[in-house]
PDB file of N, CA and C in Angstrom:
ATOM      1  N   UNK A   1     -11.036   1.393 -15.419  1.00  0.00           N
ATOM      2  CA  UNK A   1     -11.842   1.768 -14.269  1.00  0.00           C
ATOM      3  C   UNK A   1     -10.937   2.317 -13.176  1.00  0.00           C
ATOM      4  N   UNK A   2     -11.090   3.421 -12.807  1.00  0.00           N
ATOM      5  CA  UNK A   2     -10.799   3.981 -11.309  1.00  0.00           C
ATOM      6  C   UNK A   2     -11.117   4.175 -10.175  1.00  0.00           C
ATOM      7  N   UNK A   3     -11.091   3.796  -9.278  1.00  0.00           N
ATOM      8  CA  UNK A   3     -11.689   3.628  -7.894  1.00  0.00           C
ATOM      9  C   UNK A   3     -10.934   5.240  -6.857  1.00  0.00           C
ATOM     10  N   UNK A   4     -11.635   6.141  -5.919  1.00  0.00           N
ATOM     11  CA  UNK A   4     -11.054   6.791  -5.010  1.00  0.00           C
ATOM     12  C   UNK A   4     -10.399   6.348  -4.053  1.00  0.00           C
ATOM     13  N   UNK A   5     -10.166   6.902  -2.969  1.00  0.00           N
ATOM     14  CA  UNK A   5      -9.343   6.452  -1.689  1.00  0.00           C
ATOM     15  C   UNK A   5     -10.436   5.913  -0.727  1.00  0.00           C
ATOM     16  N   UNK A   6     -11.514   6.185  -0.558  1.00  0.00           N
ATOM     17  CA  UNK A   6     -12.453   5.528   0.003  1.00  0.00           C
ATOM     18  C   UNK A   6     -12.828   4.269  -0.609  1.00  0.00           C
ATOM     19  N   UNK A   7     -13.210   4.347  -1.524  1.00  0.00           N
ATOM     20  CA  UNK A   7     -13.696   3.080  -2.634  1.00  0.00           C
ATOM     21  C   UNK A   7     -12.595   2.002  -2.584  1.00  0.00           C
ATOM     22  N   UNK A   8     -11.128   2.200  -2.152  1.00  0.00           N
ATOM     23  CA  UNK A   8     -10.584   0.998  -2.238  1.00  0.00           C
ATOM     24  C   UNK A   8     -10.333   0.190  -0.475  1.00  0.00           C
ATOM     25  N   UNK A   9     -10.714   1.775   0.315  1.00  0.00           N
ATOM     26  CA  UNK A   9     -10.109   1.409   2.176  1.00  0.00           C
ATOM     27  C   UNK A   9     -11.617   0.201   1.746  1.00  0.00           C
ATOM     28  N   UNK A  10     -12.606   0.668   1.613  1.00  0.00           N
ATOM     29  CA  UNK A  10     -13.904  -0.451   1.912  1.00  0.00           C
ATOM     30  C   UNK A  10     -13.805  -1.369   0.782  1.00  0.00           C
ATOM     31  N   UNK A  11     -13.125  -1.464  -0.361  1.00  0.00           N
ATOM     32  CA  UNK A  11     -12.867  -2.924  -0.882  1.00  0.00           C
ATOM     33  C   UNK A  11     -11.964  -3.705   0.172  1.00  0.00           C
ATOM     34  N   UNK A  12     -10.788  -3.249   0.693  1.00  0.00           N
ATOM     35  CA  UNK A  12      -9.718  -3.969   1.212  1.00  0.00           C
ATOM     36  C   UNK A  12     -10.004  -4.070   2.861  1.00  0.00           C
ATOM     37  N   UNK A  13     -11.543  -3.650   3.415  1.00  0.00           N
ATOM     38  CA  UNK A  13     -11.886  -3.931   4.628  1.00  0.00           C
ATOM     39  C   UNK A  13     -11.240  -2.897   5.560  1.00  0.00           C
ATOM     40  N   UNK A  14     -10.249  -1.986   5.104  1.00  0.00           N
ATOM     41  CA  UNK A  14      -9.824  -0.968   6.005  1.00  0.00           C
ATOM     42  C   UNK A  14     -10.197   0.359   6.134  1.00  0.00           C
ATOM     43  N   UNK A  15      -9.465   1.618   6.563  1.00  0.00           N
ATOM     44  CA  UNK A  15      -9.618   2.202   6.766  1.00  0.00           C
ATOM     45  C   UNK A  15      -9.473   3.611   5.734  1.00  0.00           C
ATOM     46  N   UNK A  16      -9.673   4.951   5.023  1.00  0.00           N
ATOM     47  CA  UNK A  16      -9.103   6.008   4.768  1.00  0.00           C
ATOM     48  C   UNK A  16      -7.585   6.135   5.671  1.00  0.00           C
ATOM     49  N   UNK A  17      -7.762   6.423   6.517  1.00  0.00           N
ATOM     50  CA  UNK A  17      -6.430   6.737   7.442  1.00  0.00           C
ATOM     51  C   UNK A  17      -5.202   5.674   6.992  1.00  0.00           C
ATOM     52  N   UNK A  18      -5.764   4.513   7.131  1.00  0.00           N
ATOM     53  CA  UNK A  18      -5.095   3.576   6.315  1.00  0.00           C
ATOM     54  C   UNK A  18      -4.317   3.557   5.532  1.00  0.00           C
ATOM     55  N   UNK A  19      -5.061   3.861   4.283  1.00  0.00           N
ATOM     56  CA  UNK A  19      -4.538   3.755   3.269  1.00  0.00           C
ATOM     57  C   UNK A  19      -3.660   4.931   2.702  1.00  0.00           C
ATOM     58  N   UNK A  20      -3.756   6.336   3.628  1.00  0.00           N
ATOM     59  CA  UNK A  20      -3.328   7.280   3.184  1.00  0.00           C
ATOM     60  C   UNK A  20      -1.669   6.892   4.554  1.00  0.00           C
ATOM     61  N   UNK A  21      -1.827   6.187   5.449  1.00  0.00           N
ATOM     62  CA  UNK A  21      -0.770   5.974   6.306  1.00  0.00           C
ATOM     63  C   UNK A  21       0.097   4.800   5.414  1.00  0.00           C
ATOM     64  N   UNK A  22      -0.004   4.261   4.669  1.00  0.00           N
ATOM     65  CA  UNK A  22       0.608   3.260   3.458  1.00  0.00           C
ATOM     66  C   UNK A  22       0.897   4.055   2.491  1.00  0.00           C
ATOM     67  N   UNK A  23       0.439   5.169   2.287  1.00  0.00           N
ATOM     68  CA  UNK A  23       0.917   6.240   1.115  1.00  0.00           C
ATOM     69  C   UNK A  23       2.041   6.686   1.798  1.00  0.00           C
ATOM     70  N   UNK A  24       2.193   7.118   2.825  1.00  0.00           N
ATOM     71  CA  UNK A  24       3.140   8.159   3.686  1.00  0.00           C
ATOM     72  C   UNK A  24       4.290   6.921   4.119  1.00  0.00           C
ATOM     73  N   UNK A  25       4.856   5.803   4.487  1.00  0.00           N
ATOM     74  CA  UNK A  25       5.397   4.815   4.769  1.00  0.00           C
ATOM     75  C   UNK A  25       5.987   4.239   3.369  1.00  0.00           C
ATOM     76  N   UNK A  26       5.346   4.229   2.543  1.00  0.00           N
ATOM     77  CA  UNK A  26       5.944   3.919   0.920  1.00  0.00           C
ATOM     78  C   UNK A  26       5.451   2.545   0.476  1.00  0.00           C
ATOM     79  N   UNK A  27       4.510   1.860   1.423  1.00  0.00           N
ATOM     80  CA  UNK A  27       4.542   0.455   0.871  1.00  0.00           C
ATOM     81  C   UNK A  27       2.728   0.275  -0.034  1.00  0.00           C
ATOM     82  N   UNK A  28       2.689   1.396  -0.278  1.00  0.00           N
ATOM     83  CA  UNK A  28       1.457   1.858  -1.768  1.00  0.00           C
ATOM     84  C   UNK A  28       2.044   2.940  -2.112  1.00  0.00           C
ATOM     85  N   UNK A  29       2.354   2.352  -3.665  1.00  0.00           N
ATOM     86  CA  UNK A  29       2.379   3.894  -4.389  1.00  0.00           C
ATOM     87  C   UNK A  29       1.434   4.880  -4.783  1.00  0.00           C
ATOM     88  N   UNK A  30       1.632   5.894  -4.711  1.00  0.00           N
ATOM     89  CA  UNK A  30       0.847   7.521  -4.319  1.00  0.00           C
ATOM     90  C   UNK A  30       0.143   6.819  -6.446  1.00  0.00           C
ATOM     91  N   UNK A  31      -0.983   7.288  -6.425  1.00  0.00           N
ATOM     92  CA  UNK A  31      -1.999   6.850  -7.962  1.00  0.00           C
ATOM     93  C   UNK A  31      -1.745   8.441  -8.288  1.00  0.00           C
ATOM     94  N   UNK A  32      -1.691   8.070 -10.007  1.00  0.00           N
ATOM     95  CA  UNK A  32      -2.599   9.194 -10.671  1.00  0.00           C
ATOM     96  C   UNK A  32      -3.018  10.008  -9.871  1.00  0.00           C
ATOM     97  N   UNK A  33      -3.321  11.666 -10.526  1.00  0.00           N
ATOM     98  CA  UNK A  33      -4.485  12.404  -9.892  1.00  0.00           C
ATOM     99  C   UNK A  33      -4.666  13.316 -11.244  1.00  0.00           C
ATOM    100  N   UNK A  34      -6.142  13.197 -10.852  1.00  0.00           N
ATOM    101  CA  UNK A  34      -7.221  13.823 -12.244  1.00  0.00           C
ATOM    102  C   UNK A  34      -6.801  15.453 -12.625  1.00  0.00           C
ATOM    103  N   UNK A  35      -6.965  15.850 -12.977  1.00  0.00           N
ATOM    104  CA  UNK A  35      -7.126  17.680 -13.215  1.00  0.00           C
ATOM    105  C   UNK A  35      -7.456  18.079 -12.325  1.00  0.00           C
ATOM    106  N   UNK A  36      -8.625  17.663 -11.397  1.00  0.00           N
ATOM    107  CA  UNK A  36      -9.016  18.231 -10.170  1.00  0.00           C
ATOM    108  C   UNK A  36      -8.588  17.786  -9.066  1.00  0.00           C
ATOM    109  N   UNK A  37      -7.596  17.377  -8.728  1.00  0.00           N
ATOM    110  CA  UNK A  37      -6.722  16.765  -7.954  1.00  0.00           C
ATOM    111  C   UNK A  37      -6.871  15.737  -7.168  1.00  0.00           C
ATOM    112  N   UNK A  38      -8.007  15.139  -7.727  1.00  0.00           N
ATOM    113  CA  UNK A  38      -9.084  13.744  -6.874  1.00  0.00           C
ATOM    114  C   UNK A  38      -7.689  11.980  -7.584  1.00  0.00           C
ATOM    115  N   UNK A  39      -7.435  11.534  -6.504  1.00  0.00           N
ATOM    116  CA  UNK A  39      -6.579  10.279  -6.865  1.00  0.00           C
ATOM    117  C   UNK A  39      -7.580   9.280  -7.446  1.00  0.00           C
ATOM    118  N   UNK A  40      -6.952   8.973  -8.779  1.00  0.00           N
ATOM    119  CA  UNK A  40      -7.128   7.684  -9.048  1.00  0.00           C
ATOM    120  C   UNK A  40      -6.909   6.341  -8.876  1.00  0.00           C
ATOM    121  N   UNK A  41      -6.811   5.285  -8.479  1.00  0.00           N
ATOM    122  CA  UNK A  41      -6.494   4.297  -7.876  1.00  0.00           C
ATOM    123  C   UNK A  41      -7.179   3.037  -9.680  1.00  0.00           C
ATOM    124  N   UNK A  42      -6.034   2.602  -9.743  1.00  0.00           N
ATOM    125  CA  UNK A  42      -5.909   1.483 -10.734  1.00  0.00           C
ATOM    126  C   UNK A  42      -6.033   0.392 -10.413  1.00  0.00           C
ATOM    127  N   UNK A  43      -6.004  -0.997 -10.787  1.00  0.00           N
ATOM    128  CA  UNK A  43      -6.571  -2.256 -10.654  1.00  0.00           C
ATOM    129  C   UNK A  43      -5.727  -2.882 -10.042  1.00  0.00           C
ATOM    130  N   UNK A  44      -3.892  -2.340 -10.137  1.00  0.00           N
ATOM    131  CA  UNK A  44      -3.141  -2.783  -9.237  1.00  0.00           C
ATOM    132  C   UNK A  44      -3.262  -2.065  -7.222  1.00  0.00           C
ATOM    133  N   UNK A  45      -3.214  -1.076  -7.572  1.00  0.00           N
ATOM    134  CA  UNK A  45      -3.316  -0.730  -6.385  1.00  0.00           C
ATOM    135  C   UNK A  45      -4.553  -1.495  -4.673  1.00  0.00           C
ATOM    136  N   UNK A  46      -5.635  -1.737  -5.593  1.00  0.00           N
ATOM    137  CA  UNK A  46      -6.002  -2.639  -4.251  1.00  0.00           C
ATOM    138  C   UNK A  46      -5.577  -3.884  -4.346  1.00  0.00           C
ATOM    139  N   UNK A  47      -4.957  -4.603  -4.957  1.00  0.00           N
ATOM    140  CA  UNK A  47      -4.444  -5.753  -5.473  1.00  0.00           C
ATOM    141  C   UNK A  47      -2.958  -5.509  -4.223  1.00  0.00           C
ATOM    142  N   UNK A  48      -2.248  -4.654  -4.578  1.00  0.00           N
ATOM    143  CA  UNK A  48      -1.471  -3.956  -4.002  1.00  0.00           C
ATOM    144  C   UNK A  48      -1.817  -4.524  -1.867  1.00  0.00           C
ATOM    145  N   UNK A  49      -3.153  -3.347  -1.802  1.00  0.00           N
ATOM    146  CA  UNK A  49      -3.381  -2.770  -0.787  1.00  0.00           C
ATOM    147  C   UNK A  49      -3.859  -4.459   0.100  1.00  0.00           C
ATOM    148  N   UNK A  50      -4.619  -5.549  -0.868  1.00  0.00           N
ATOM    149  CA  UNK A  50      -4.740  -6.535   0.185  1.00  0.00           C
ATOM    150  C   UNK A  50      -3.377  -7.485   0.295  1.00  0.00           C
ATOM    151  N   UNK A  51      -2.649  -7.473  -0.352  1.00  0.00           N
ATOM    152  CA  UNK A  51      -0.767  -8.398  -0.168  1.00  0.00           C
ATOM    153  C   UNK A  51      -0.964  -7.141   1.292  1.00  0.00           C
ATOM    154  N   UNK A  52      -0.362  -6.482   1.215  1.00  0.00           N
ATOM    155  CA  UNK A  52      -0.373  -5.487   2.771  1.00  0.00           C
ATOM    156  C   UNK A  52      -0.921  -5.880   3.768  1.00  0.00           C
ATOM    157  N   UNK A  53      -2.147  -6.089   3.700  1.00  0.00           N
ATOM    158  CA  UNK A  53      -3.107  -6.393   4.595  1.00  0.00           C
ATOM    159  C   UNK A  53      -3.240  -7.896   4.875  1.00  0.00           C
ATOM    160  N   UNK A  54      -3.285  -8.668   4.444  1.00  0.00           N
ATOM    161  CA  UNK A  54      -3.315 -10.227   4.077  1.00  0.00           C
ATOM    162  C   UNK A  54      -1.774 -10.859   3.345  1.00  0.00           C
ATOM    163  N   UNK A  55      -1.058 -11.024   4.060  1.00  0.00           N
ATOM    164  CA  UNK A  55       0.446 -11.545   3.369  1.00  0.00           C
ATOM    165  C   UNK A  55      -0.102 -12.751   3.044  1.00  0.00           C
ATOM    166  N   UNK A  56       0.438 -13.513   1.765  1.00  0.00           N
ATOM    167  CA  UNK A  56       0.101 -14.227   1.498  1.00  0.00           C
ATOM    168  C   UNK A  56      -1.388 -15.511   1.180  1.00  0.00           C
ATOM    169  N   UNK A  57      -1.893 -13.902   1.084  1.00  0.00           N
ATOM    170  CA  UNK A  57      -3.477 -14.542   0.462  1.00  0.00           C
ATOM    171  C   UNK A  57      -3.665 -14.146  -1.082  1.00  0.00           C
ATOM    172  N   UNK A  58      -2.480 -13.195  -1.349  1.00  0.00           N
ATOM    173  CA  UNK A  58      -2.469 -13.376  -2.700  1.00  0.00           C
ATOM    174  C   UNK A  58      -1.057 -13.215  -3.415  1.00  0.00           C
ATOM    175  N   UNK A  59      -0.717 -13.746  -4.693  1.00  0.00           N
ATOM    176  CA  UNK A  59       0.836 -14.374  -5.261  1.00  0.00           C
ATOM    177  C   UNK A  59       1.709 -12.796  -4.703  1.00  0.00           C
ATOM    178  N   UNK A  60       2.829 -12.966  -4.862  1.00  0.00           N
ATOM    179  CA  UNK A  60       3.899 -11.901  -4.376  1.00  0.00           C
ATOM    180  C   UNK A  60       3.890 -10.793  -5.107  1.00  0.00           C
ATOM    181  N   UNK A  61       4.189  -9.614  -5.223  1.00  0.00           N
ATOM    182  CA  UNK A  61       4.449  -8.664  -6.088  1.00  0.00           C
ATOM    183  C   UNK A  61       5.573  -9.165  -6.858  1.00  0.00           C
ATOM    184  N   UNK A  62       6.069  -8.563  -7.872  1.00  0.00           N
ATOM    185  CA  UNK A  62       7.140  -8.435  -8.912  1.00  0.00           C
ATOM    186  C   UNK A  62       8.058  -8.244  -8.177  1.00  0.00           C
ATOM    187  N   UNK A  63       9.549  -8.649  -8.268  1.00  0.00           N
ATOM    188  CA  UNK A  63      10.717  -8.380  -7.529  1.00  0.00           C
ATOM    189  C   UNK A  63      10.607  -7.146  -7.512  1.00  0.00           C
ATOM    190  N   UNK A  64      11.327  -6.201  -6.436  1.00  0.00           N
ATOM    191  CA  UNK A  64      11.937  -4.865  -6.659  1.00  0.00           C
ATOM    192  C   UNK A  64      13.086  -4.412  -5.756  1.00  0.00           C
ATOM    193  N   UNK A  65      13.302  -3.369  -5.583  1.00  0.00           N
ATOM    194  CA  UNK A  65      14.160  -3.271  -5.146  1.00  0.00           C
ATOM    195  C   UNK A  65      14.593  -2.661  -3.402  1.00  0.00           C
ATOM    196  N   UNK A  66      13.282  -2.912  -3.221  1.00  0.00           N
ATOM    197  CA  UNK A  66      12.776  -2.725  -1.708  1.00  0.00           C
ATOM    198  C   UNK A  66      11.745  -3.247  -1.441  1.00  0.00           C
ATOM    199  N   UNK A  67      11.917  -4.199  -0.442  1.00  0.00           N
ATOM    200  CA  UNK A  67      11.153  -5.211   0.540  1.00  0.00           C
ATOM    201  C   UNK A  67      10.522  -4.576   1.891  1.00  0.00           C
ATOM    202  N   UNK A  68       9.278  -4.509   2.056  1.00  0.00           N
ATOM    203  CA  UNK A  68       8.725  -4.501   3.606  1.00  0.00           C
ATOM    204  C   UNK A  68       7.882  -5.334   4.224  1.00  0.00           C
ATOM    205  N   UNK A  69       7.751  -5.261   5.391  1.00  0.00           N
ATOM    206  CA  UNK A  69       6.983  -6.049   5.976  1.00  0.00           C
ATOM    207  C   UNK A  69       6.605  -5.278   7.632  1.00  0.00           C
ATOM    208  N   UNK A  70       4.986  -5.822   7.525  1.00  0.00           N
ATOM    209  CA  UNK A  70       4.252  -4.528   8.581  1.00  0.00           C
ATOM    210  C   UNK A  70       4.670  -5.816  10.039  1.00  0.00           C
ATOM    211  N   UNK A  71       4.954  -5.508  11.043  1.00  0.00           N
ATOM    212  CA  UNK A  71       4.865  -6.147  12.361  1.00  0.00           C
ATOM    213  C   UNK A  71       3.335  -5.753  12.836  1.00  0.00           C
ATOM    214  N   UNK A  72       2.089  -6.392  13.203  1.00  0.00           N
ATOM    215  CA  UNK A  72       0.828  -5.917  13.995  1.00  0.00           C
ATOM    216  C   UNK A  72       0.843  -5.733  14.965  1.00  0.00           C
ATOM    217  N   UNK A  73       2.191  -6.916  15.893  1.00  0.00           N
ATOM    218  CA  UNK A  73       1.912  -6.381  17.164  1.00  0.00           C
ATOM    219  C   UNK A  73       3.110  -5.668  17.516  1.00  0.00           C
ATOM    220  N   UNK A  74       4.082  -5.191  17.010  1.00  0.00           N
ATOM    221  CA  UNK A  74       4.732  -3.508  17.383  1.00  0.00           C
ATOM    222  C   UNK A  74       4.532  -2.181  16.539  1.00  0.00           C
ATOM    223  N   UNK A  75       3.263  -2.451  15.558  1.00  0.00           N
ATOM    224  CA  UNK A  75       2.186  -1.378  14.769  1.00  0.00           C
ATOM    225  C   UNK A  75       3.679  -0.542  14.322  1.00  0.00           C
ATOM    226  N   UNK A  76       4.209  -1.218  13.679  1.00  0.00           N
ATOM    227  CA  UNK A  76       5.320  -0.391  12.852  1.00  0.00           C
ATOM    228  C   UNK A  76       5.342  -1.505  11.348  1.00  0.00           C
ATOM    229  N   UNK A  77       6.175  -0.820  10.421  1.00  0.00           N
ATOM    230  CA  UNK A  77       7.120  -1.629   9.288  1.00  0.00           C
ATOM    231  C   UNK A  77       8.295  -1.465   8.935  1.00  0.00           C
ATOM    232  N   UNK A  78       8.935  -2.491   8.332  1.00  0.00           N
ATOM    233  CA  UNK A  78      10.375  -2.286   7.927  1.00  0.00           C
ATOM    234  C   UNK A  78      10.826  -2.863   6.895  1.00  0.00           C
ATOM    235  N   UNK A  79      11.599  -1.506   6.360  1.00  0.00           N
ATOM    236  CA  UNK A  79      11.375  -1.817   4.626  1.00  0.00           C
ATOM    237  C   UNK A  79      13.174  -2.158   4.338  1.00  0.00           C
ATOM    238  N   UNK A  80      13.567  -3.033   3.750  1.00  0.00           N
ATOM    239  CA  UNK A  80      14.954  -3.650   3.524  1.00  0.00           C
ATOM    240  C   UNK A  80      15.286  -2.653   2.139  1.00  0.00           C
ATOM    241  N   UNK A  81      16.254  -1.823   1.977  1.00  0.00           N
ATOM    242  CA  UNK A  81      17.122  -1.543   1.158  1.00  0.00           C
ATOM    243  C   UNK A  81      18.163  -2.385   0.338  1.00  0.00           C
ATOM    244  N   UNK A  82      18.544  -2.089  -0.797  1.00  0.00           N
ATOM    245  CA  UNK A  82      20.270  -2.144  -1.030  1.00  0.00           C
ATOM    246  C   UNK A  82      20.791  -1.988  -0.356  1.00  0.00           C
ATOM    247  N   UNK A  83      20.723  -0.663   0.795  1.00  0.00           N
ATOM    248  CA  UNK A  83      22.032  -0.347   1.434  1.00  0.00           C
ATOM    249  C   UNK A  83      21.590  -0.241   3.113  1.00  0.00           C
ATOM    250  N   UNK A  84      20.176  -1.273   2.719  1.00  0.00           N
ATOM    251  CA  UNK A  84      20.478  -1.781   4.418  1.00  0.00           C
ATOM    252  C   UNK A  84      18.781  -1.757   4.617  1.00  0.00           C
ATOM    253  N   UNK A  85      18.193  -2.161   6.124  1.00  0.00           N
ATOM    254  CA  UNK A  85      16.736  -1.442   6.748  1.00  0.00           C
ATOM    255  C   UNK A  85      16.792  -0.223   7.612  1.00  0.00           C
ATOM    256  N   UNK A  86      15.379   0.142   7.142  1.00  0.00           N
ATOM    257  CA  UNK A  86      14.777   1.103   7.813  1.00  0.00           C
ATOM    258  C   UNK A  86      13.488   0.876   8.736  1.00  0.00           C
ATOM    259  N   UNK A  87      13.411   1.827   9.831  1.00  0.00           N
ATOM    260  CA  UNK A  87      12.308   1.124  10.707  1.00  0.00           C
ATOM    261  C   UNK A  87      11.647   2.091  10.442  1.00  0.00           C
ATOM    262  N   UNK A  88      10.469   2.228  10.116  1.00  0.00           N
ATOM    263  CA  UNK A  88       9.388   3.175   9.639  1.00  0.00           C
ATOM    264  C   UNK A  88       8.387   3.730  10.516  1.00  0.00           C
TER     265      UNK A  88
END
């Protein structure tokens, strides 16, 4: 099953702008896109999109090799490298 970019901002209670501002920042990866260039969104991705939104309302992602975390009240994030952070 595939869900659009709308279909997952109103599963995860947010916004389009949202979710396409988490595409552009790196902390959702950019889905599939069909032949007609419409994104697909997979079963991880809102799974994904509420850890973002809700830290710790659901288990951690898989280790990797870059860590972020959104601040709400200085409406920025900052994502930890190997070779250091970045303020986004």
């Amino acid at each position: 099953m595939g869900w659009s970019t709308r279909e997952i901002a109103r599963l995860a209670g947010t916004t389009l702008r949202t979710v396409r501002h988490y595409h552009e920042i790196g902390l959702l990866d950019e889905p599939e896109r069909l032949s007609n260039g419409y994104k697909v969104y997979r079963t991880e991705h809102p799974v994904r999109l509420l850890q973002i939104r809700h830290p710790g309302a659901t288990p951690p992602p898989a280790p990797s090799s870059r860590r972020c975390s959104i601040s709400t009240t200085r409406h920025s994030s900052t994502c930890s490298y190997a070779s250091g952070n970045r303020q986004v």
